[in-house]
C-alpha atoms as a PDB file:
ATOM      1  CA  UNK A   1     -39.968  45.231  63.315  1.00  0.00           C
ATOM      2  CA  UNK A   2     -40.056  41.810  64.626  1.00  0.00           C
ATOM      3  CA  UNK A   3     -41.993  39.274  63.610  1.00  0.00           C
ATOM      4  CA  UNK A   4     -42.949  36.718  65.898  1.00  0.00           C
ATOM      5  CA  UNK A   5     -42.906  32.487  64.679  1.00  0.00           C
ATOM      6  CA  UNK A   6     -45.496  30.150  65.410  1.00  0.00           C
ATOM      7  CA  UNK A   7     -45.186  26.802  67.371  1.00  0.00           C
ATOM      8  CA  UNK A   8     -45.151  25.286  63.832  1.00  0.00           C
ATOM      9  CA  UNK A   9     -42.548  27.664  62.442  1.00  0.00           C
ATOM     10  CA  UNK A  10     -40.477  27.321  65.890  1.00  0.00           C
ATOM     11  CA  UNK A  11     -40.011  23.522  65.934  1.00  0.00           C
ATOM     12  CA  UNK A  12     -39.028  22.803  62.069  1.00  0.00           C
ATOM     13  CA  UNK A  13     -36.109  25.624  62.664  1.00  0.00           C
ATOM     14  CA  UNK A  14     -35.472  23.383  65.783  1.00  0.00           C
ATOM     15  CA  UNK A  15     -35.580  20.167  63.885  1.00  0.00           C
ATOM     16  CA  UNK A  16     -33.105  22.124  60.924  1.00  0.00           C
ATOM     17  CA  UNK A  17     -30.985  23.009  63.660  1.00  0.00           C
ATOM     18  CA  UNK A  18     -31.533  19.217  65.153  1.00  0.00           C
ATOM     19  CA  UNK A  19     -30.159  17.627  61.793  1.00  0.00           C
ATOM     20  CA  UNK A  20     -27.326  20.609  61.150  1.00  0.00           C
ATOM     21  CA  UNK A  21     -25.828  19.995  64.256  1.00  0.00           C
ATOM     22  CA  UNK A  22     -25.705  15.913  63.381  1.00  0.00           C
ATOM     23  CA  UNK A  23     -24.622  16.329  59.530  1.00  0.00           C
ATOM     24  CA  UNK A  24     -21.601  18.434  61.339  1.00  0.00           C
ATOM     25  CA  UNK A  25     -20.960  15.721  63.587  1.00  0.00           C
ATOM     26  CA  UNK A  26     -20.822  12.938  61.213  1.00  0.00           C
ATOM     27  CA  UNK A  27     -18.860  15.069  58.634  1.00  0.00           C
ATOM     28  CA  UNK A  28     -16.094  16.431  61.318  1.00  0.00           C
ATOM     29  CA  UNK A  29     -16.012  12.781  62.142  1.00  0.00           C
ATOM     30  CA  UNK A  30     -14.734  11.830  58.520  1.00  0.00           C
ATOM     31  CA  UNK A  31     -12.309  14.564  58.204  1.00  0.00           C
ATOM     32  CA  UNK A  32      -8.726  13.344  58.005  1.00  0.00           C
ATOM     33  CA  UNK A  33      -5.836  13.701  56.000  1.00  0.00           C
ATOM     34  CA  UNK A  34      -6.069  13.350  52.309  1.00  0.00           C
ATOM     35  CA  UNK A  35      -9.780  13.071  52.149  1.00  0.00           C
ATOM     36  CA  UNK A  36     -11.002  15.537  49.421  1.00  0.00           C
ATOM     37  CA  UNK A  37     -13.997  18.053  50.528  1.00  0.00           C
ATOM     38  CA  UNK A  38     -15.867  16.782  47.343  1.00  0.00           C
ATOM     39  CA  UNK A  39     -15.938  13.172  49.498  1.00  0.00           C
ATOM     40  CA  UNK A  40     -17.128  15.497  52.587  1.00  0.00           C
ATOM     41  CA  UNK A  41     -19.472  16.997  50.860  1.00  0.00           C
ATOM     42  CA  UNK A  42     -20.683  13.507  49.247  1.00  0.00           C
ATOM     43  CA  UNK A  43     -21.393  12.509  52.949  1.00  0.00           C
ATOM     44  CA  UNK A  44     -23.076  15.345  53.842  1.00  0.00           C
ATOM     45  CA  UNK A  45     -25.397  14.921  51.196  1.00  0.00           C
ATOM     46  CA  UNK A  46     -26.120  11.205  51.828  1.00  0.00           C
ATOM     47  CA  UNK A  47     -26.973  11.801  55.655  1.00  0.00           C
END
């Protein structure tokens, strides 16, 4: 069965998709050698 979103429901997965997308970018931007994932994951968290 599908179940069909509202307009509501429809634009916050947009806007989680919005700020996933940017949290990805500004984390893959940080990535180089010898940082630890805990420090990633630090970032993440603060964005």
């Amino acid at each position: 069965m599908i179940i069909r979103k509202s307009e509501d429901e429809l634009r916050a997965m947009r806007e989680a998709g919005r700020l996933t997308a940017l949290t990805h970018a500004v984390v893959a931007a940080a990535v180089r050698p010898g940082i630890t994932t805990a420090s990633l994951d630090a970032l993440a968290e603060e964005f």
